[in-house]
Protein backbone atom coordinates (compact mmCIF):
# COMPACT_ATOMS: atom_id res chain seq x y z
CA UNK A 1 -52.39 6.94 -1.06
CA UNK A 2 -55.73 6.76 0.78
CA UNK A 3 -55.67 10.64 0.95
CA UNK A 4 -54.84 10.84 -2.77
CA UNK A 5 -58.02 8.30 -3.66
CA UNK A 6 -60.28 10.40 -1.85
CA UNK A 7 -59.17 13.70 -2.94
CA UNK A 8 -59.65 11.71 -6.49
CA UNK A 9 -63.49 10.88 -5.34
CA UNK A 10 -64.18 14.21 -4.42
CA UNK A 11 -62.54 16.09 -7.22
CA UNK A 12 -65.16 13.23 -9.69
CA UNK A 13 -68.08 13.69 -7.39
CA UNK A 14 -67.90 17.92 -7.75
CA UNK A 15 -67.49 17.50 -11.55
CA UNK A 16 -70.45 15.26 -11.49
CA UNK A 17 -72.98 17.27 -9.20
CA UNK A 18 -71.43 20.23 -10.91
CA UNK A 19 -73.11 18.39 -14.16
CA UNK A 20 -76.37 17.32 -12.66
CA UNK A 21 -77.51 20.92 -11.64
CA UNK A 22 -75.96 23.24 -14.58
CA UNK A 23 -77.12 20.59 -17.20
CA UNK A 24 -74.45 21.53 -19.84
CA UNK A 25 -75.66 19.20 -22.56
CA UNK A 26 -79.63 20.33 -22.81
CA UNK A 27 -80.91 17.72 -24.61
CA UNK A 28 -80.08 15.06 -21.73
CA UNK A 29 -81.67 14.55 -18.17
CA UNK A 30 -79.91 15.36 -15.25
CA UNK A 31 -79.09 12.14 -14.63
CA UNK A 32 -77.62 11.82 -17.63
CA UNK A 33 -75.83 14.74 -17.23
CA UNK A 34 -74.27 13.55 -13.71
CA UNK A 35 -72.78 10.09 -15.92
CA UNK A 36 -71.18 12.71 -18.38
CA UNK A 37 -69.59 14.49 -15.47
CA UNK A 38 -68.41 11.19 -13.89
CA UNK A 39 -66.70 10.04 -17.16
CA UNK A 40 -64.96 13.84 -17.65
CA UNK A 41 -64.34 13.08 -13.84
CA UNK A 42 -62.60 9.73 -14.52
CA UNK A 43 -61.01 10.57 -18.02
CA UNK A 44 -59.57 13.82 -15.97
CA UNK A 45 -58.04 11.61 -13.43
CA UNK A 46 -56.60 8.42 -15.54
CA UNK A 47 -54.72 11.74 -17.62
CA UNK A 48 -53.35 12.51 -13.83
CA UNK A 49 -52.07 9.16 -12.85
CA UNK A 50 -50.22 8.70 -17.02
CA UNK A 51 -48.96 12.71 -16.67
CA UNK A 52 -46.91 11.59 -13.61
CA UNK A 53 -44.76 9.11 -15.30
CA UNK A 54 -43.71 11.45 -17.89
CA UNK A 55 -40.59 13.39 -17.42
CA UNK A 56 -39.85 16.65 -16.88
CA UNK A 57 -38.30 17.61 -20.07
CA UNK A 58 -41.04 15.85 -21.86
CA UNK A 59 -43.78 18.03 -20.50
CA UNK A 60 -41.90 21.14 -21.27
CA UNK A 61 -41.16 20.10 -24.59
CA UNK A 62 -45.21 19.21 -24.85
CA UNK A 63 -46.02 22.50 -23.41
CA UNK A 64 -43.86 24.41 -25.86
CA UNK A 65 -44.91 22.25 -29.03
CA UNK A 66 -48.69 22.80 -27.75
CA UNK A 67 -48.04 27.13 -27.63
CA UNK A 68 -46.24 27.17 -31.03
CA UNK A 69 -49.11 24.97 -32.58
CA UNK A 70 -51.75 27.36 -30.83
CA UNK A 71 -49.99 30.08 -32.24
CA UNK A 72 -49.77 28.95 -35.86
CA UNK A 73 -53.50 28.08 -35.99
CA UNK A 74 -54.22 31.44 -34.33
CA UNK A 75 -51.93 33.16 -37.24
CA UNK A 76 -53.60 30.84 -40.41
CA UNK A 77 -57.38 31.27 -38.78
CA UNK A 78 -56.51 35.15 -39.43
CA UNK A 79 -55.25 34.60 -43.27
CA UNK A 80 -58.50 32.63 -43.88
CA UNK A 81 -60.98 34.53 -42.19
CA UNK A 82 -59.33 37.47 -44.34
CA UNK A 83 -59.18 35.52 -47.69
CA UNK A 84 -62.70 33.59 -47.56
CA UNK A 85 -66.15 35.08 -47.40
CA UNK A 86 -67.65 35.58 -43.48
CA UNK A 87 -70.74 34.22 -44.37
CA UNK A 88 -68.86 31.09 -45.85
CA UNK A 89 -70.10 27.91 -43.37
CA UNK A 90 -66.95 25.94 -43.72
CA UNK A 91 -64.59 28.58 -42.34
CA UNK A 92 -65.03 28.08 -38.89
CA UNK A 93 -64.91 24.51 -38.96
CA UNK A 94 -61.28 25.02 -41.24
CA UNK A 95 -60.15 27.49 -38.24
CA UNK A 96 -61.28 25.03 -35.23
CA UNK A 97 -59.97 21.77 -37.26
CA UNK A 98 -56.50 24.01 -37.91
CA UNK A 99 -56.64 24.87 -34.12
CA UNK A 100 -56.86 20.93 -32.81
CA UNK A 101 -54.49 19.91 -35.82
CA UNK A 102 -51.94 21.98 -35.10
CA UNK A 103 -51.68 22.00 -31.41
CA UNK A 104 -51.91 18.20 -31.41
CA UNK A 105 -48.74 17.92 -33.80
CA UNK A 106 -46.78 20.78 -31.28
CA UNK A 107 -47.78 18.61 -28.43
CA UNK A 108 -46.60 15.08 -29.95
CA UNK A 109 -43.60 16.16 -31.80
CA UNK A 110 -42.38 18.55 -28.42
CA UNK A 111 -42.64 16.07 -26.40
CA UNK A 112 -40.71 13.74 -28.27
CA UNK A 113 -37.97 15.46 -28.70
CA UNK A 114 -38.33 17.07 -25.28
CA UNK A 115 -36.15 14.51 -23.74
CA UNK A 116 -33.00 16.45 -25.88
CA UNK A 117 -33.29 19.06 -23.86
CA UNK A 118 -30.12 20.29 -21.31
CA UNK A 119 -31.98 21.76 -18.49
CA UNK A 120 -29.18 21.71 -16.35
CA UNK A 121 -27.63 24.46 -18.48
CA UNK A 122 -30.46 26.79 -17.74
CA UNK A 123 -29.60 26.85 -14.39
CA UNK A 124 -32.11 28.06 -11.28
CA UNK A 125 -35.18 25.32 -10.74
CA UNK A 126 -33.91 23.15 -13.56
CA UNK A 127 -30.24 22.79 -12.25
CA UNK A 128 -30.76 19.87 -10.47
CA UNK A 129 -32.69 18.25 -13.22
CA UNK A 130 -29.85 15.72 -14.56
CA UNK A 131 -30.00 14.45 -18.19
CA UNK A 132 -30.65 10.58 -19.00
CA UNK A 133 -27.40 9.58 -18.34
CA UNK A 134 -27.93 6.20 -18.49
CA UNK A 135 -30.63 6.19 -21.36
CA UNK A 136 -28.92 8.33 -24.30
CA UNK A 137 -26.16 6.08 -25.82
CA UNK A 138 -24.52 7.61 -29.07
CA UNK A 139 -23.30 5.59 -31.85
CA UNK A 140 -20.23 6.28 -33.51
CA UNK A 141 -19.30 5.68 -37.18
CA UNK A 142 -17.44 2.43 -36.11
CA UNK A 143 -19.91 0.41 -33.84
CA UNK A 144 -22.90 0.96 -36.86
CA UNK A 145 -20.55 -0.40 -40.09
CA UNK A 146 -19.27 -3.22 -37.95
CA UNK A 147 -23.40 -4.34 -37.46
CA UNK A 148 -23.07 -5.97 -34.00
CA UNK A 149 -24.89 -3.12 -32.21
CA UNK A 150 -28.18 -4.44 -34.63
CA UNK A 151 -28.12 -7.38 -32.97
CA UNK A 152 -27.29 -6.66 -29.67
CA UNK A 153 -30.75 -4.29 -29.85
CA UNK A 154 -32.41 -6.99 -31.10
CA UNK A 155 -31.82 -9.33 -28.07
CA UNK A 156 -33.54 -6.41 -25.62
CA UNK A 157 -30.32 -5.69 -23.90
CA UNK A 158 -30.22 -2.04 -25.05
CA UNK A 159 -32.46 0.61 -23.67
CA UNK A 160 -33.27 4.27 -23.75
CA UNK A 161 -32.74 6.11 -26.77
CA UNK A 162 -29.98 5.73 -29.79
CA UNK A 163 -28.41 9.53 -30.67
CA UNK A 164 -27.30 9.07 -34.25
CA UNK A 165 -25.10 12.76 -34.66
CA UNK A 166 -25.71 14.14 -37.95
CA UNK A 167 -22.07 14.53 -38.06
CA UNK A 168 -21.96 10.66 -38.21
CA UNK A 169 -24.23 10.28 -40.79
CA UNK A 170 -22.24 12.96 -42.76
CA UNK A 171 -18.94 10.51 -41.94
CA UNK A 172 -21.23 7.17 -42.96
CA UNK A 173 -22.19 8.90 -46.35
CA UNK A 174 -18.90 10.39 -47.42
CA UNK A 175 -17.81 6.18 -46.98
CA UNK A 176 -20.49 5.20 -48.94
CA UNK A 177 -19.23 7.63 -51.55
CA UNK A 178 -15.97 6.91 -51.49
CA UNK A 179 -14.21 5.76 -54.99
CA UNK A 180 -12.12 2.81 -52.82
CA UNK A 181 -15.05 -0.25 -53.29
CA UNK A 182 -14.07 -1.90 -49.88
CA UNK A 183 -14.50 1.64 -47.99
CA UNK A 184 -18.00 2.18 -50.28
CA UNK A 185 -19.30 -1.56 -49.30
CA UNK A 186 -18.35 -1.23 -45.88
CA UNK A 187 -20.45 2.47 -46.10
CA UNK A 188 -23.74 0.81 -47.17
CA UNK A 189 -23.46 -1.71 -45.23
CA UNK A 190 -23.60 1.02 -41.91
CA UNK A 191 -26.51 2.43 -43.80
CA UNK A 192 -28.46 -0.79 -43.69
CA UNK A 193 -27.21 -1.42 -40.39
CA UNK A 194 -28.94 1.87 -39.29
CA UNK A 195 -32.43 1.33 -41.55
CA UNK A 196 -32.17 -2.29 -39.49
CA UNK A 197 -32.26 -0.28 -36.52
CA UNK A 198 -34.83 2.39 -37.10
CA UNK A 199 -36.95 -0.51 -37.68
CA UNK A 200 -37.05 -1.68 -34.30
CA UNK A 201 -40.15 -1.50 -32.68
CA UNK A 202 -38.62 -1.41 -28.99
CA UNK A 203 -35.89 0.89 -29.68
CA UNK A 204 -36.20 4.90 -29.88
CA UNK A 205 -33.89 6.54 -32.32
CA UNK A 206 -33.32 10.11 -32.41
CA UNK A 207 -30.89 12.16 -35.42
CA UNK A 208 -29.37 15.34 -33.51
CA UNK A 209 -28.53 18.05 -35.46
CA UNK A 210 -25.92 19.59 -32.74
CA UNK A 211 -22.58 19.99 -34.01
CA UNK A 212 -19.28 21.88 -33.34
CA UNK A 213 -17.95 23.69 -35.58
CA UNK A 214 -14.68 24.65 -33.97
CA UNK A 215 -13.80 20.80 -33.59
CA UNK A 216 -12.46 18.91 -36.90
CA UNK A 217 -12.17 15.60 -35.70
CA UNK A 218 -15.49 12.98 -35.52
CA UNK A 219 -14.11 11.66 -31.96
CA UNK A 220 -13.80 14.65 -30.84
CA UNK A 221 -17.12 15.66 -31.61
CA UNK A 222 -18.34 12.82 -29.58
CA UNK A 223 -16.80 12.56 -26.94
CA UNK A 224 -18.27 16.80 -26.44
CA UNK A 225 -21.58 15.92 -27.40
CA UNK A 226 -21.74 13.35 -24.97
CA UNK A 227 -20.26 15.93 -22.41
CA UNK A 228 -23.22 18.28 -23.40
CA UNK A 229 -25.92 15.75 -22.74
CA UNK A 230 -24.16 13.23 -20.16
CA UNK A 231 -24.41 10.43 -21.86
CA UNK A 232 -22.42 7.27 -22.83
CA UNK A 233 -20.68 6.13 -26.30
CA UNK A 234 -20.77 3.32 -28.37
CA UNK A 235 -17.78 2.27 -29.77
CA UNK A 236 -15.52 -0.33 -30.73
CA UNK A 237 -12.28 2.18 -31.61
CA UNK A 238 -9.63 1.20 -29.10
CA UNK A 239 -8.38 4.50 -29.44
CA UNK A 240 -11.26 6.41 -28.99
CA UNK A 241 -12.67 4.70 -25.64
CA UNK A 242 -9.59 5.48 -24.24
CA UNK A 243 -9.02 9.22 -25.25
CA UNK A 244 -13.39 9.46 -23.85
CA UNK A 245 -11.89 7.88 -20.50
CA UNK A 246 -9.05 10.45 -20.53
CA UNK A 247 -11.92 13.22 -20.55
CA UNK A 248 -14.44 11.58 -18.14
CA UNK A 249 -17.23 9.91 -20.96
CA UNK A 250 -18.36 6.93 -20.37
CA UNK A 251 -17.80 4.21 -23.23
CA UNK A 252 -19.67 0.79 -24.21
CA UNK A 253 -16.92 -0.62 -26.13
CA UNK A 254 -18.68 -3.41 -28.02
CA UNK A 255 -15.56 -5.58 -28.39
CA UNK A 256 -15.06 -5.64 -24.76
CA UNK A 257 -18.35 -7.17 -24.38
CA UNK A 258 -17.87 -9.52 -26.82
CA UNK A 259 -14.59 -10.33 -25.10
CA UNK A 260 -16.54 -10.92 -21.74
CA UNK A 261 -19.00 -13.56 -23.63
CA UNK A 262 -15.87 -15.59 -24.73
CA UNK A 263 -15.97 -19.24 -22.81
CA UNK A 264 -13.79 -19.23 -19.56
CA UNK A 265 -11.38 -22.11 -19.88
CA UNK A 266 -9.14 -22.98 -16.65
CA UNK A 267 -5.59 -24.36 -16.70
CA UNK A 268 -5.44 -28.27 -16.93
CA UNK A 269 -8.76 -28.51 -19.02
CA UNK A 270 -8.38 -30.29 -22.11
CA UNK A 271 -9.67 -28.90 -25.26
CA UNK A 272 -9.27 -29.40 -28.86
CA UNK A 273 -8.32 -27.17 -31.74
CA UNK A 274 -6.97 -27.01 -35.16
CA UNK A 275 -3.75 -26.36 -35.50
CA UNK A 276 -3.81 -23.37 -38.25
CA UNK A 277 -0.01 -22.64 -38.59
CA UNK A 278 3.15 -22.59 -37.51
CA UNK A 279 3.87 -20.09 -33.98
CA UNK A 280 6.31 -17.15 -33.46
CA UNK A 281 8.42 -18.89 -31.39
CA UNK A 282 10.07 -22.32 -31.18
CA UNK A 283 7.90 -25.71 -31.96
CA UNK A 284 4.89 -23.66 -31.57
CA UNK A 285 1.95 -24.10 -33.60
CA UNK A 286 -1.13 -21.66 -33.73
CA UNK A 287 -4.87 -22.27 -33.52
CA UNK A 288 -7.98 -20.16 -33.49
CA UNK A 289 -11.46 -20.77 -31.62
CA UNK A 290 -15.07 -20.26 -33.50
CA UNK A 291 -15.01 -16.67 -31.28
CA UNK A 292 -11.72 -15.39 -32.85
CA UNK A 293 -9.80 -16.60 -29.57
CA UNK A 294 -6.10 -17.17 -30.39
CA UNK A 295 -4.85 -20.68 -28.83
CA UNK A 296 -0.69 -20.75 -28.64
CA UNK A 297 -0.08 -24.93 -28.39
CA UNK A 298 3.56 -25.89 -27.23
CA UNK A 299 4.75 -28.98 -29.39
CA UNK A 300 2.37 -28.10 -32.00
CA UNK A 301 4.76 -27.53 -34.93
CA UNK A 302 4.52 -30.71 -36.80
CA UNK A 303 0.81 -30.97 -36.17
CA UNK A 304 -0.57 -27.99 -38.37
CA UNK A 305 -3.42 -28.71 -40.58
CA UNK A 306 -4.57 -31.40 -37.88
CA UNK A 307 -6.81 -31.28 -35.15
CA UNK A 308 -5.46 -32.40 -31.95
CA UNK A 309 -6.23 -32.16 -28.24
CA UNK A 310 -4.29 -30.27 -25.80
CA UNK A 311 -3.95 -29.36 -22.17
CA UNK A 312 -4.51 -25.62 -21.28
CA UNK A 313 -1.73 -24.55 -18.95
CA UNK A 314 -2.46 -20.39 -18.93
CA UNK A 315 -4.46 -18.08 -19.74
CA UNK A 316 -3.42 -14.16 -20.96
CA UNK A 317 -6.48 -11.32 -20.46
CA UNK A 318 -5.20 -8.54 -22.08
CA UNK A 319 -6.96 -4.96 -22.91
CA UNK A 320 -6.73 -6.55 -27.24
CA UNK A 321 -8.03 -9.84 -26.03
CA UNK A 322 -7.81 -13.05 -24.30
CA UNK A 323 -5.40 -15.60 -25.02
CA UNK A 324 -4.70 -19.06 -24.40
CA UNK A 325 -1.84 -21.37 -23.83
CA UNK A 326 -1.43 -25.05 -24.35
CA UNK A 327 0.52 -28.06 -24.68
CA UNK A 328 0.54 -30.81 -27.03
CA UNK A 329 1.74 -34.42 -25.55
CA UNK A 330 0.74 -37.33 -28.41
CA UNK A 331 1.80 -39.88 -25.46
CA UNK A 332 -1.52 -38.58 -23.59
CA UNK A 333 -3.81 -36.76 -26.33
CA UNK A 334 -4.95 -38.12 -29.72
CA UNK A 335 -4.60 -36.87 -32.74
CA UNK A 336 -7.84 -36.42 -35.31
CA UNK A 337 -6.65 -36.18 -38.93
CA UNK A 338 -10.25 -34.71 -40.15
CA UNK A 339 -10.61 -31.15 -39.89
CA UNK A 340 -12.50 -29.01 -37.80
CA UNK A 341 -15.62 -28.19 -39.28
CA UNK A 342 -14.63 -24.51 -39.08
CA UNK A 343 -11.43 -24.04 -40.83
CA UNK A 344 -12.25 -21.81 -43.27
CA UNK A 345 -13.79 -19.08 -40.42
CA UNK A 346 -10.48 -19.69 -38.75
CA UNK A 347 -8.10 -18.87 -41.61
CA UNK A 348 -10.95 -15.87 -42.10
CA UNK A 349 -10.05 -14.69 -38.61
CA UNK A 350 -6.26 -15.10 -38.85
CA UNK A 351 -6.01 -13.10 -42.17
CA UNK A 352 -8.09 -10.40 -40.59
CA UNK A 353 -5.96 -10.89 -37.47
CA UNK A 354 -2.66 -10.04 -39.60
CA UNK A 355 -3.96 -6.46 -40.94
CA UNK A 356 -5.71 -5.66 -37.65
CA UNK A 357 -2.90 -6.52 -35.03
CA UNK A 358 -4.16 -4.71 -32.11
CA UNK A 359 -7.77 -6.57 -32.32
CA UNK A 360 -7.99 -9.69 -29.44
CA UNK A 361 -5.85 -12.86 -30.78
CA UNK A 362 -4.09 -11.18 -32.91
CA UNK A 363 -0.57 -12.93 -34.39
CA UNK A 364 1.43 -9.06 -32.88
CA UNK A 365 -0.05 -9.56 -29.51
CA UNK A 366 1.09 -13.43 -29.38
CA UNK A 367 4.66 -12.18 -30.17
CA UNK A 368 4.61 -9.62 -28.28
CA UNK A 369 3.35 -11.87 -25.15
């Protein structure tokens, strides 16, 4: 670092003498000269330090945005220096403001969307250059209607960039088109979800255009985009995080994290529930937590529409959920006729339970248990 600083001083104090003797703004002193050359010194340096931290895919990008918009300039100076007069006085200031326009735009939008680049594909000195693995995370058509992923950015636990496929988008409209109102509502509300999104300050969010045409299903187009760039998926299809394992993509299913949030409860704690309705199985009745949780209570039959306490005696962890088991003993634990304050989310989450019996507490996965 100490070499570095005074290669630094050096490289400030030969731009400054460098100043000082050629004088290169004539109406100043020399002196005054030398402070210009120390600030073009400094502001030379401070770009050094900031250029470091900037990726490799992001300067090439720059550098090819910056050519392109040097090129264009150099092509429209020649159309207006052929249309307008020579003796006109605005013309060169059109050509040299169409010259720093230009190759500012190439620079800013290349090396934006520099970081989309594959450089491992081109082989040779950029082989070893890996992608972002662990900062591109692509969101599927699932995770952005169900709205969760909004508010897991919001909370600063996502990072690096969002890849919305254009593909996706294509999927999101057609169900906001659809003639079926549910499918149409549930469309829209994905599209808000992703306006919600772009919104956010802290969060980068790029639209690729890639696509394969040879593949006709959306998953499938996922799960080989995220091949092509190395990258994870956001999900919460069971079906699809498991066919992306099957092929070596990494997932973020968002209902497994939301399954990893629920409270851990330990056999022989007492809790208390509402007994929703009657269980699959003998003298059983059914409850459900404020997280969805399904609660199976032993001796709970005659006790539904009542909120009782119970002692925990197991707990299931299963890839649709967690479940819990209980038992109801009205020699030891009371019985509270009011309601929980939450029954209507409950009977919410067993209805949805019923049509979606894969999903964690599901009524199929406590008869199947």
């Amino acid at each position: 670092m100490s070499d570095l600083f005074f290669v630094r001083l050096l490289f400030v104090l030969t731009i400054a003498a460098a100043a000082f003797f050629l004088k290169p703004i004539g109406i100043l002193n020399p002196w005054l000269n030398g402070g210009v050359g120390i600030l073009a010194g400094l502001g030379v340096v401070y770009f050094e330090i900031r250029l470091k931290e900037v990726s490799l895919k992001r300067l090439i990008g720059a550098a090819a945005g910056s050519t392109l918009g040097i090129l264009g300039a150099f092509l429209a100076s020649l159309v207006i220096s052929r249309a307008a007069s020579a003796d006109h006085a605005f013309v060169p200031f059109v050509q040299v403001g169409l010259l720093m326009w230009m190759t500012y735009v190439g620079l800013i939008v290349g090396a934006n969307k520099g970081e989309m680049l594959n450089l491992s594909a081109l082989g040779g000195l950029f082989g070893g250059e890996k992608s972002a693995k662990h900062q591109f995370k692509i969101l599927d058509t699932s995770v952005i209607i169900d709205g969760r992923i909004a508010d897991i950015a919001e909370t600063g636990f996502l990072d690096g960039t969002l890849v919305i496929p254009q593909f996706v988008l294509r999927e999101l409209q057609l169900v906001a088109d659809s003639a079926d109102s549910m499918k149409r509502n549930r469309g829209r509300r994905g599209l808000d979800i992703l306006q919600r999104i772009q919104k956010m300050v802290e969060l980068n969010v790029q639209i690729l255009e890639d696509d394969f045409p040879n593949v006709r299903e959306v998953d499938m187009k996922l799960i080989e985009l995220a091949k092509v760039y190395d990258c994870k998926i956001v999900t919460n299809d069971f079906n699809l995080n498991k066919v992306a394992q099957l092929h070596g993509v990494e997932v973020l299913n968002i209902n497994e994290l939301a399954n990893a949030l629920k409270p851990i409860v330990l056999p022989g704690e007492a809790m208390r529930v509402f007994i929703l309705k009657e269980g699959k199985e003998y003298n059983q009745g059914v409850a459900y937590l404020d997280d969805g949780t399904m609660v199976v209570v032993d001796n709970a039959k005659k006790m539904i529409s009542k909120t009782i306490d119970i002692t925990v005696t197991s707990v299931l962890q299963t890839t649709a959920g967690k479940m819990i088991f209980g038992r109801f003993d009205e020699r030891i634990h009371g019985v509270h006729e009011k309601a929980a304050p939450h029954t209507e989310k409950r009977e919410h989450n067993s209805t949805k339970d019923q049509h979606h019996p894969g999903q964690p507490g599901s009524a199929t996965a406590a008869t199947t248990t």
